[in-house]
N, C-alpha and C. Protein backbone atom coordinates (compact mmCIF):
# COMPACT_ATOMS: atom_id res chain seq x y z
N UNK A 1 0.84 -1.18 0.00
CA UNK A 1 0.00 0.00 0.00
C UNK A 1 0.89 1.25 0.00
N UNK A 2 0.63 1.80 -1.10
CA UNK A 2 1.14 3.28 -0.71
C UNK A 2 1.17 4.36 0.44
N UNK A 3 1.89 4.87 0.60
CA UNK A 3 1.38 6.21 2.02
C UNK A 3 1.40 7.50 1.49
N UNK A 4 1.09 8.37 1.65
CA UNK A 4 0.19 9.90 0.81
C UNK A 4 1.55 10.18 0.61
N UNK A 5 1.64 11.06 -0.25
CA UNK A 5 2.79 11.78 -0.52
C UNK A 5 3.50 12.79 0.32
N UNK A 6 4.92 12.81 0.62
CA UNK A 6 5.73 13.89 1.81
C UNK A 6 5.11 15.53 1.64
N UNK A 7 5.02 16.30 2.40
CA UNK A 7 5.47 17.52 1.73
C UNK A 7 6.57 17.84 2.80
N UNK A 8 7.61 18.07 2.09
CA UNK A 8 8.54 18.76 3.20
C UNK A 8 8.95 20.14 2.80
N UNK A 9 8.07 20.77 2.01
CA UNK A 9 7.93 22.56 2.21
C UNK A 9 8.81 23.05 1.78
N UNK A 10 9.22 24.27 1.56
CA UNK A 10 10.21 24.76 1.05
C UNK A 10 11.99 24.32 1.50
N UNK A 11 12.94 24.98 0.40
CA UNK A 11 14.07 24.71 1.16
C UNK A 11 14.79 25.67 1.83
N UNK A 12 15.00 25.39 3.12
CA UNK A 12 14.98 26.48 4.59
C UNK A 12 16.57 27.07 3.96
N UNK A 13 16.77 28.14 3.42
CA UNK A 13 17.79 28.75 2.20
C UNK A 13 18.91 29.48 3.31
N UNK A 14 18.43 29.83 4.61
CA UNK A 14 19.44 30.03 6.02
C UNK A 14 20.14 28.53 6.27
N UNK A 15 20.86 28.03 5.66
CA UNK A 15 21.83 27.14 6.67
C UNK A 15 23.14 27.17 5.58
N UNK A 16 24.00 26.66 7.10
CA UNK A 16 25.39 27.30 6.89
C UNK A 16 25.97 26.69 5.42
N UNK A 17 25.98 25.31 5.06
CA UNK A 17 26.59 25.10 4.24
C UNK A 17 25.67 24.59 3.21
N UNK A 18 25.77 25.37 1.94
CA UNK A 18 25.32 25.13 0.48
C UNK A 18 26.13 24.90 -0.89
N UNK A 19 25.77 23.80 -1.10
CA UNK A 19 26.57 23.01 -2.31
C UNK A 19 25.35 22.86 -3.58
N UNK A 20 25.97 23.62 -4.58
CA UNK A 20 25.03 23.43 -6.33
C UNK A 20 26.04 22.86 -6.83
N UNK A 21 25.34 22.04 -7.47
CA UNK A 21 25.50 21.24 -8.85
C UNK A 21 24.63 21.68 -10.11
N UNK A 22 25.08 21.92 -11.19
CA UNK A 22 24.08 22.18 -12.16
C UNK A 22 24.82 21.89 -13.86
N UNK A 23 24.02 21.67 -14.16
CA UNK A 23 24.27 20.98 -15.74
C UNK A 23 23.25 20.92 -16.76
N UNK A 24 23.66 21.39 -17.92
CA UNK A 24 22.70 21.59 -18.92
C UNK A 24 22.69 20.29 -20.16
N UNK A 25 21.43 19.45 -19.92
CA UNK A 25 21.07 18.06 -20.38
C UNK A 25 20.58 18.65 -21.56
N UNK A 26 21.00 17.85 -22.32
CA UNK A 26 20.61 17.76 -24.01
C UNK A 26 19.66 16.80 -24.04
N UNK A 27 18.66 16.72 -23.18
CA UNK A 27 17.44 15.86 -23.28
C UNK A 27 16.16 16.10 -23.04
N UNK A 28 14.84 16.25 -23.34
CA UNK A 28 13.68 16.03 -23.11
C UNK A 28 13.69 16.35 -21.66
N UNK A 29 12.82 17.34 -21.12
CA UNK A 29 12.32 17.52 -19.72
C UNK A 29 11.94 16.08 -19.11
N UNK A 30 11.28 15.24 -19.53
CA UNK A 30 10.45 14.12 -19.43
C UNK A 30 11.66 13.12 -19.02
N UNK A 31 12.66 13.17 -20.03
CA UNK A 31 13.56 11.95 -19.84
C UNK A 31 14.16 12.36 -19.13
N UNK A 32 14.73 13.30 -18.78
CA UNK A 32 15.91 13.15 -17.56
C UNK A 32 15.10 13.81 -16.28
N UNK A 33 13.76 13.86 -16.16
CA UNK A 33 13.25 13.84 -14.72
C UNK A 33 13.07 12.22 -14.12
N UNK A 34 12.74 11.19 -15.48
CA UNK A 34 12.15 9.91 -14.97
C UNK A 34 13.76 9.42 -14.99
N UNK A 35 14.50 9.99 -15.19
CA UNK A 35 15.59 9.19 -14.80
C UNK A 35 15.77 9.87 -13.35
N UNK A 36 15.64 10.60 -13.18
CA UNK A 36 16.58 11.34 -11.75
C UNK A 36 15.66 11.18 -10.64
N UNK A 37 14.17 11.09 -10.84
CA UNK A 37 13.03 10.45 -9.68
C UNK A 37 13.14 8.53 -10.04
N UNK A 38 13.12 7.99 -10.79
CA UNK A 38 13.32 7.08 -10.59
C UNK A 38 14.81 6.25 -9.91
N UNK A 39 15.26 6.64 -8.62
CA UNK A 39 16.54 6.60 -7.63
C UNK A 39 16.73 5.22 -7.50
N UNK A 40 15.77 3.98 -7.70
CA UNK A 40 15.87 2.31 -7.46
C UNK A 40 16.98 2.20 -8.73
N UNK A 41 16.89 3.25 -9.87
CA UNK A 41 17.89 2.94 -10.99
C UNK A 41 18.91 2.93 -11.12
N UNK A 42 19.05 3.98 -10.40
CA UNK A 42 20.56 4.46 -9.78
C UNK A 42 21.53 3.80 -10.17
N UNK A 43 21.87 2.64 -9.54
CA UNK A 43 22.89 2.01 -9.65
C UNK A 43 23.19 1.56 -10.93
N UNK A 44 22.04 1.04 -11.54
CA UNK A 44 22.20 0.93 -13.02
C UNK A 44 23.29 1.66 -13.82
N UNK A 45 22.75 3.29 -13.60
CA UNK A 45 23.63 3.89 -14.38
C UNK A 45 24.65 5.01 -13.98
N UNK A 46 24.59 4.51 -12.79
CA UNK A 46 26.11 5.59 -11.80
C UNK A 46 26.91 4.44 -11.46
N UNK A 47 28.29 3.81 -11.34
CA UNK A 47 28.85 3.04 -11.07
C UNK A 47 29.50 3.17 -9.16
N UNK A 48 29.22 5.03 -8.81
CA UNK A 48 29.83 5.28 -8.03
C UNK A 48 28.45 4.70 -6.53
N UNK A 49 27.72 4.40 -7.00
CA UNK A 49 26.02 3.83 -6.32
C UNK A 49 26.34 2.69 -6.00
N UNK A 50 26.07 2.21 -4.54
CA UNK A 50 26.15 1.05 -4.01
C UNK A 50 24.80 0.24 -4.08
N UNK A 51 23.71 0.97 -3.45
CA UNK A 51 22.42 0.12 -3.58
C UNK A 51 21.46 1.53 -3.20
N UNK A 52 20.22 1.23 -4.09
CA UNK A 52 18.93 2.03 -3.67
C UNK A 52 18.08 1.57 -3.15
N UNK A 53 17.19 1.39 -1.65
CA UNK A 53 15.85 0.84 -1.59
C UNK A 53 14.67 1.73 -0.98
N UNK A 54 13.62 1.80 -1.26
CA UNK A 54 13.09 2.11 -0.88
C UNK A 54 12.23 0.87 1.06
N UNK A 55 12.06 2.15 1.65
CA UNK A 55 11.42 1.69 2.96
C UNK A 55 9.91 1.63 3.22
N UNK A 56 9.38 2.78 2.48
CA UNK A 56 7.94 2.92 2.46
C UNK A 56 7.82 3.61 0.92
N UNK A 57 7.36 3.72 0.50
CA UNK A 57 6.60 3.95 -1.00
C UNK A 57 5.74 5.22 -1.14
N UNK A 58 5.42 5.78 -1.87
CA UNK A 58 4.67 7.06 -1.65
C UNK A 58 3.93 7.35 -2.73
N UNK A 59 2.45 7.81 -3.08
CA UNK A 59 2.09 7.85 -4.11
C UNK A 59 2.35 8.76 -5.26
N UNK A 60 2.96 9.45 -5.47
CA UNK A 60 3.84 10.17 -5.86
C UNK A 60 5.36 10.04 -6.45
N UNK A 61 5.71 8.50 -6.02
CA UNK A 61 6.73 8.33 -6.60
C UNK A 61 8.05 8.31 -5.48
N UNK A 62 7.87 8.95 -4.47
CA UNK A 62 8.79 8.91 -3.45
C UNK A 62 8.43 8.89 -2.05
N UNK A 63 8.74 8.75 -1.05
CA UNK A 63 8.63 7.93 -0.06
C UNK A 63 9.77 8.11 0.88
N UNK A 64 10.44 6.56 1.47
CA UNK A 64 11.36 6.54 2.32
C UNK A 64 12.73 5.95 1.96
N UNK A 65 13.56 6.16 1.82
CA UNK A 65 14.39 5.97 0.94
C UNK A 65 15.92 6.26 1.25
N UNK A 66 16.23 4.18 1.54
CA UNK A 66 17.93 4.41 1.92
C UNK A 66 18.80 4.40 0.61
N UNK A 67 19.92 5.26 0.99
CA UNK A 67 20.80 4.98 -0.28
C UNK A 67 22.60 4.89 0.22
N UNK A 68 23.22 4.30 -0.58
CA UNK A 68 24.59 4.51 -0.16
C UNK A 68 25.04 4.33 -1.59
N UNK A 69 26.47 5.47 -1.84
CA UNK A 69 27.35 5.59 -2.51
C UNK A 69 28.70 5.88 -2.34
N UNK A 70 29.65 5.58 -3.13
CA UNK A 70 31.08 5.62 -2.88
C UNK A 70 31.47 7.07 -3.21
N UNK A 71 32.36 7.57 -2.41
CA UNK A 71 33.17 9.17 -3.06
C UNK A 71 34.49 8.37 -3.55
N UNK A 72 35.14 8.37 -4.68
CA UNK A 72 36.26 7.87 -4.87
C UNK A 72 37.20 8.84 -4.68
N UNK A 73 38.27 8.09 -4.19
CA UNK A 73 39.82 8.70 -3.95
C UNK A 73 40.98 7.79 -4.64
N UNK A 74 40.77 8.60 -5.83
CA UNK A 74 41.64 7.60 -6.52
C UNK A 74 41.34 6.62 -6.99
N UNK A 75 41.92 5.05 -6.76
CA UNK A 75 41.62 3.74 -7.25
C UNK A 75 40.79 3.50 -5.92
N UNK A 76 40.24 4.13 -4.80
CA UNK A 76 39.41 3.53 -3.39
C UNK A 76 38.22 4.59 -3.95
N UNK A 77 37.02 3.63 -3.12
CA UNK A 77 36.02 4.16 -2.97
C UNK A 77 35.53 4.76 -0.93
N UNK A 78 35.29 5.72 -0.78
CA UNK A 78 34.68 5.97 0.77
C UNK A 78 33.35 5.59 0.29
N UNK A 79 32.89 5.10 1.75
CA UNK A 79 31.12 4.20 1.17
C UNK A 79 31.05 5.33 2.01
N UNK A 80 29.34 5.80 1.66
CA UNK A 80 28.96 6.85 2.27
C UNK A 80 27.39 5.90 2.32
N UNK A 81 26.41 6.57 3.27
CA UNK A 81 24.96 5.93 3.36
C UNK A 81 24.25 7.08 3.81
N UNK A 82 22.98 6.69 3.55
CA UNK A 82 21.70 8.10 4.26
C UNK A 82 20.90 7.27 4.10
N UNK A 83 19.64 7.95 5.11
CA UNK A 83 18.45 7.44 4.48
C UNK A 83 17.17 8.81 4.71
N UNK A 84 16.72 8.89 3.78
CA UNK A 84 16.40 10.07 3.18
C UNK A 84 14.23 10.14 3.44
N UNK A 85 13.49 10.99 3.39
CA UNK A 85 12.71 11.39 3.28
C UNK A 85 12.41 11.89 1.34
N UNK A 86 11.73 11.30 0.59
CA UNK A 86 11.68 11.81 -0.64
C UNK A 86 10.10 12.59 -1.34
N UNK A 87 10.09 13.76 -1.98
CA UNK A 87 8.78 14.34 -2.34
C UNK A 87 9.21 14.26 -4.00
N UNK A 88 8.24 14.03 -4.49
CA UNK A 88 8.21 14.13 -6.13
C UNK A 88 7.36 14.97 -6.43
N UNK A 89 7.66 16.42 -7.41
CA UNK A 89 6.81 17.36 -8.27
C UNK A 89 7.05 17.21 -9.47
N UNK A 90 6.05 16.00 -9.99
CA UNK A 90 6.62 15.55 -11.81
C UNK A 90 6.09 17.09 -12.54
N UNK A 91 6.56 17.06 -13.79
CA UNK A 91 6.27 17.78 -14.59
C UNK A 91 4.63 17.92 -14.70
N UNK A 92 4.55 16.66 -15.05
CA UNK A 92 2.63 17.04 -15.34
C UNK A 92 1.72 17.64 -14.49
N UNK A 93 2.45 17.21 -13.14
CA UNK A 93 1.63 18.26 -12.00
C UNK A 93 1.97 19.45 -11.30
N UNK A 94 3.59 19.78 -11.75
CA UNK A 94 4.12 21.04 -11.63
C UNK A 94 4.54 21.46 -12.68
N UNK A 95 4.07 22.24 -13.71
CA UNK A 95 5.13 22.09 -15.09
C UNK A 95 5.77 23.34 -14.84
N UNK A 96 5.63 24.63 -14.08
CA UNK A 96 6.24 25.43 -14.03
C UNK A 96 7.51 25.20 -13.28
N UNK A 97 7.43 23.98 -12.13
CA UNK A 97 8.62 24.00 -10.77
C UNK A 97 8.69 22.61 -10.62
N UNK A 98 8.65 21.79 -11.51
CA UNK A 98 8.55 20.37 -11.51
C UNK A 98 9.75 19.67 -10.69
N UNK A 99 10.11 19.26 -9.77
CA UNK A 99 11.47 18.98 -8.65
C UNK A 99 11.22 17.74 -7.98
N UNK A 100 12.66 17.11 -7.47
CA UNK A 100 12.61 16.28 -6.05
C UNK A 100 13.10 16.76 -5.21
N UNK A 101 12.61 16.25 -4.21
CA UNK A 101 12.94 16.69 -2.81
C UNK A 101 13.47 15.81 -2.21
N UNK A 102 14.76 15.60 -1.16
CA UNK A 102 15.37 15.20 0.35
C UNK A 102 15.21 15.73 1.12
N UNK A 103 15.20 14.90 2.43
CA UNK A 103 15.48 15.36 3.91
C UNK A 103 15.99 14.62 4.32
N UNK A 104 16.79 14.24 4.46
CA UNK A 104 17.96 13.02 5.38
C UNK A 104 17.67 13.36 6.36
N UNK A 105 17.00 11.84 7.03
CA UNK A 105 16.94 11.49 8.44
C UNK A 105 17.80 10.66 8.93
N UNK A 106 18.48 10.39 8.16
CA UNK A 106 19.79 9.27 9.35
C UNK A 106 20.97 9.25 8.26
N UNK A 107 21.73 9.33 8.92
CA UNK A 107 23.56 9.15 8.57
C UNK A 107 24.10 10.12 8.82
N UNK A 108 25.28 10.10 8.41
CA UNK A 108 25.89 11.63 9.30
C UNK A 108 25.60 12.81 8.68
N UNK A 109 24.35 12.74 7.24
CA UNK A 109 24.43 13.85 7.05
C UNK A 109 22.87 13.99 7.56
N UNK A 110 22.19 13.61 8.88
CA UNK A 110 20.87 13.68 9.08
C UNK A 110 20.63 15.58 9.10
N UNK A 111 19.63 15.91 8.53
CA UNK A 111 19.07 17.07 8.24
C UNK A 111 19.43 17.89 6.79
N UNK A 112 20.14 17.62 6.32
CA UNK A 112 20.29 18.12 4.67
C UNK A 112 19.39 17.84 4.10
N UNK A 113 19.48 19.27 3.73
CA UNK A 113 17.86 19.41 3.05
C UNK A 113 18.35 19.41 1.09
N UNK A 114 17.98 18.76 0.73
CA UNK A 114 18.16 18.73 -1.32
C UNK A 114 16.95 18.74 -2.21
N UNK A 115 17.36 19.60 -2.57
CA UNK A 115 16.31 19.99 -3.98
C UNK A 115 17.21 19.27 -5.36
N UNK A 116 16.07 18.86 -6.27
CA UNK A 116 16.46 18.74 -7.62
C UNK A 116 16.01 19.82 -8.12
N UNK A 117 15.83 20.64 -9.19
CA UNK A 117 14.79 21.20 -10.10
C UNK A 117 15.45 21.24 -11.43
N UNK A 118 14.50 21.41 -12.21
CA UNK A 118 14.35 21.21 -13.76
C UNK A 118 13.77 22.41 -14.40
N UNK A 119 14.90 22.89 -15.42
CA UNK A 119 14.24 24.11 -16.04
C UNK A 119 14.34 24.01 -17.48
N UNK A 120 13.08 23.56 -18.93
CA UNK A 120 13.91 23.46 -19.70
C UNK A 120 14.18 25.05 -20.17
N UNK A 121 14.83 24.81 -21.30
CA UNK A 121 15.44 25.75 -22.02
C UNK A 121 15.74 24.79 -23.45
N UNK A 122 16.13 26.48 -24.19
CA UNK A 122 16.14 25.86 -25.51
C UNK A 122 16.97 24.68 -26.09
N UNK A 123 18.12 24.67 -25.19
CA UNK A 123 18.76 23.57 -25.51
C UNK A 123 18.25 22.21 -25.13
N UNK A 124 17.93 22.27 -24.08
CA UNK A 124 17.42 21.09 -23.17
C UNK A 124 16.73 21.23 -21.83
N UNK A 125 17.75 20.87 -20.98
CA UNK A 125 16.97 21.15 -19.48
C UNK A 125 18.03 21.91 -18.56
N UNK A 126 18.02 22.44 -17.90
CA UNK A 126 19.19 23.13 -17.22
C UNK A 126 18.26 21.97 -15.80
N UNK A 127 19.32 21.56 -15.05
CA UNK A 127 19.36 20.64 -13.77
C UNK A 127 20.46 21.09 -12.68
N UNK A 128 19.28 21.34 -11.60
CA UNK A 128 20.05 22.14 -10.67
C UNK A 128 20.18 21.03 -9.30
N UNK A 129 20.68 20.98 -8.70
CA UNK A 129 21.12 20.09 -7.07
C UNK A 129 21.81 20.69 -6.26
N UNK A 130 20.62 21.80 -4.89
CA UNK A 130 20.95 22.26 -4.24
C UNK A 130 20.90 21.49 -3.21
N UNK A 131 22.01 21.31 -2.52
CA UNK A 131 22.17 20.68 -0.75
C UNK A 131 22.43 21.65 0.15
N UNK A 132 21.42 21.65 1.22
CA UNK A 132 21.67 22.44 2.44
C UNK A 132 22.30 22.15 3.38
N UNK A 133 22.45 22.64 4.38
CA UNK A 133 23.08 21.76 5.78
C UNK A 133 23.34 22.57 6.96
N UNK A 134 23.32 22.44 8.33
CA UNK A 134 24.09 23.25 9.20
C UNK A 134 24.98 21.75 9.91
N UNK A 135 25.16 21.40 9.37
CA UNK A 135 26.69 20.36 9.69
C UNK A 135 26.18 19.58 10.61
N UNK A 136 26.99 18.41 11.07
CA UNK A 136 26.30 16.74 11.84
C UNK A 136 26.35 17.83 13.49
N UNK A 137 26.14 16.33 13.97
CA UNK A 137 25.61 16.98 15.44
C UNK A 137 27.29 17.03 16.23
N UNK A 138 28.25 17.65 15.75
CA UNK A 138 29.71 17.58 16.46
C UNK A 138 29.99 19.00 17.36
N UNK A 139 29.83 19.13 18.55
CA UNK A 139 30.09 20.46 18.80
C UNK A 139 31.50 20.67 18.45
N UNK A 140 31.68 22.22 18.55
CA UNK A 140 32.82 23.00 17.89
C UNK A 140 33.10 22.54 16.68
N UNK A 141 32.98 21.61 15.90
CA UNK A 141 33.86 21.66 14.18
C UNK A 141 32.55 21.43 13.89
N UNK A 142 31.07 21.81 13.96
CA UNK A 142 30.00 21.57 13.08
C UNK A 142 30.30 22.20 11.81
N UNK A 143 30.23 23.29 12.34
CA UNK A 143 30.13 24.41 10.67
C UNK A 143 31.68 23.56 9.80
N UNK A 144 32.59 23.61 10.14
CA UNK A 144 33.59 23.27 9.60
C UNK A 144 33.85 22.16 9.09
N UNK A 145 33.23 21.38 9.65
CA UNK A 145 33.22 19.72 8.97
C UNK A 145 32.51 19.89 7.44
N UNK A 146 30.75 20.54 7.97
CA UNK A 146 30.03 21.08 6.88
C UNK A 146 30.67 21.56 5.79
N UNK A 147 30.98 22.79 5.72
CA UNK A 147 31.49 23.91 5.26
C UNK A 147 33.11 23.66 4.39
N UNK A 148 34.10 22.78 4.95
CA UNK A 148 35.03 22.63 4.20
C UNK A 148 35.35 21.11 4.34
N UNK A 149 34.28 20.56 4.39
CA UNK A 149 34.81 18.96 4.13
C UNK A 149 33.87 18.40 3.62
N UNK A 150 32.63 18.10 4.28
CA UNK A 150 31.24 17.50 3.90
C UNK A 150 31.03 17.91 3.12
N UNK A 151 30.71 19.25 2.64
CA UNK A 151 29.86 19.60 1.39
C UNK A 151 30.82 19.70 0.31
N UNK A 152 31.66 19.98 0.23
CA UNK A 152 33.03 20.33 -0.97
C UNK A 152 33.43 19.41 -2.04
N UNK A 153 33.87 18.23 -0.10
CA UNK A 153 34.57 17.02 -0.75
C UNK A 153 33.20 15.98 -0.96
N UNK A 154 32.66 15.54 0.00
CA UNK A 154 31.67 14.13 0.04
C UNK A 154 30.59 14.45 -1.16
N UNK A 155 29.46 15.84 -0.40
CA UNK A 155 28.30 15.88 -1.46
C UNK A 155 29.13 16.48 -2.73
N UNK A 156 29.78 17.56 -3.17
CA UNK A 156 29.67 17.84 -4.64
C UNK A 156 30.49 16.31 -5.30
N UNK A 157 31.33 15.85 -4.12
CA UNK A 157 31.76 14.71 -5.15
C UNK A 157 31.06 13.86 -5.50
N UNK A 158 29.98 13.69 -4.68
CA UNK A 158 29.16 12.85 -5.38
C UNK A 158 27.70 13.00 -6.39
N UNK A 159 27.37 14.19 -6.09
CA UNK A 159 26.12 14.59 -6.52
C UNK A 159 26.53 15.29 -7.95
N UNK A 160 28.19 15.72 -8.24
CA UNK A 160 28.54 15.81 -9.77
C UNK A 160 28.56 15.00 -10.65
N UNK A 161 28.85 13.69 -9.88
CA UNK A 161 28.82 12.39 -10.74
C UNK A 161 27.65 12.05 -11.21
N UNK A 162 26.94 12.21 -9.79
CA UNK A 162 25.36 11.47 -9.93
C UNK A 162 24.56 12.38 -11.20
N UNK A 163 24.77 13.27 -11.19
CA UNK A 163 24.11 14.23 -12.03
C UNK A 163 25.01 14.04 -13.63
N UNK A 164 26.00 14.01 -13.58
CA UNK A 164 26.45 13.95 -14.87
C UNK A 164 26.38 12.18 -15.65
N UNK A 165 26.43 12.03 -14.86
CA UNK A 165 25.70 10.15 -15.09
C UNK A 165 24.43 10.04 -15.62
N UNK A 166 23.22 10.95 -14.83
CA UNK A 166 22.00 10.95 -15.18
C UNK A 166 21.94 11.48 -16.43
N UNK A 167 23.00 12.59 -16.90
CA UNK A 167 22.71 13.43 -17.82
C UNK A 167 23.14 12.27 -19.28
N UNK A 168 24.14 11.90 -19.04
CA UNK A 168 24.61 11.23 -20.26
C UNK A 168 23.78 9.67 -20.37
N UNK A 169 23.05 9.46 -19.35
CA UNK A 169 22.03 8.51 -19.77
C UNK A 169 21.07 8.99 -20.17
N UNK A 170 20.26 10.09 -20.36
CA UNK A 170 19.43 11.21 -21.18
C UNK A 170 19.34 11.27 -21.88
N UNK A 171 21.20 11.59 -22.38
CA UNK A 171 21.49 12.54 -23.64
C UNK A 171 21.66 10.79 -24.66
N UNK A 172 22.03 10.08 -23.90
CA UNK A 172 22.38 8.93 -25.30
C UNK A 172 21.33 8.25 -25.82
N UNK A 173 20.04 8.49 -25.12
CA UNK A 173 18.82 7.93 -26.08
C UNK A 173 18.33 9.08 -26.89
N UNK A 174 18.74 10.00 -27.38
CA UNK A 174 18.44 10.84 -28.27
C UNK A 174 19.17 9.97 -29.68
């Protein structure tokens, strides 16, 4: 059985550390949203993706949702894990602000808040991946863990891949 769909509301744009990703897909609005909400695929076509599952299901397309991926260093991979809160705004029912949504509730990055959004344009789609954060629960090096390690090194390293992965699985069924 499905459970109603999340809303987890806007993204709270006050916290300390913010990491974009953005890239302009040479594909169909359509195709590279059902690739980037469909996250069980993941692994399919990011190599740096350990496993996707969902925990609870949502009618909407997203739900509860653990994931873990590798940051590589070199020839090693760091396994990284979350498990996330997910909202889906497909195109057909948002066509002006059509997006996914995170909220990480568990791993060390519990409370990062991530937006997808999708804008096309004439070329294609411009794809944006904003991550929020005010850093894990560490007193004194919060901001700093955040701010020059977590978000820099872990999320853009991984959410550039993830995104440029999605994109060139997009762009090659054209």
């Amino acid at each position: 059985m499905l459970r109603p769909p999340l809303d987890l509301g806007p993204m709270p744009l006050a916290r300390r550390m913010r990491t974009v990703d953005e890239q302009l897909v040479h594909a169909p609005l359509e195709r590279i949203f059902a690739l980037a909400a469909n996250v069980e695929a993941w692994p399919r076509h990011l190599p740096h993706y350990r496993y996707v599952r969902f925990d609870e299901r949502a009618a909407d397309g997203g739900g509860v949702v653990q994931m873990s991926a590798d940051r590589p260093f070199g020839p090693l991979g760091w396994p990284t894990w979350w498990r996330s809160l997910m909202a889906v705004r497909k195109p057909a029912d948002a066509p002006s602000s059509p997006s996914i949504r995170f909220r990480h509730v568990a791993g060390i990055t519990t409370g990062m808040e991530v937006e997808w959004s999708f804008v096309p344009v004439a070329e294609g789609v411009h794809v944006r991946i904003l991550h929020l954060w005010d850093g894990p629960a560490w007193p004194l090096v919060r901001t700093v863990a955040a701010v020059a390690v977590i978000g820099p090194v872990f999320v853009h390293g991984i959410a550039s891949r993830t995104l440029a992965g999605l994109a060139r699985a997009a762009e090659a069924n054209d």
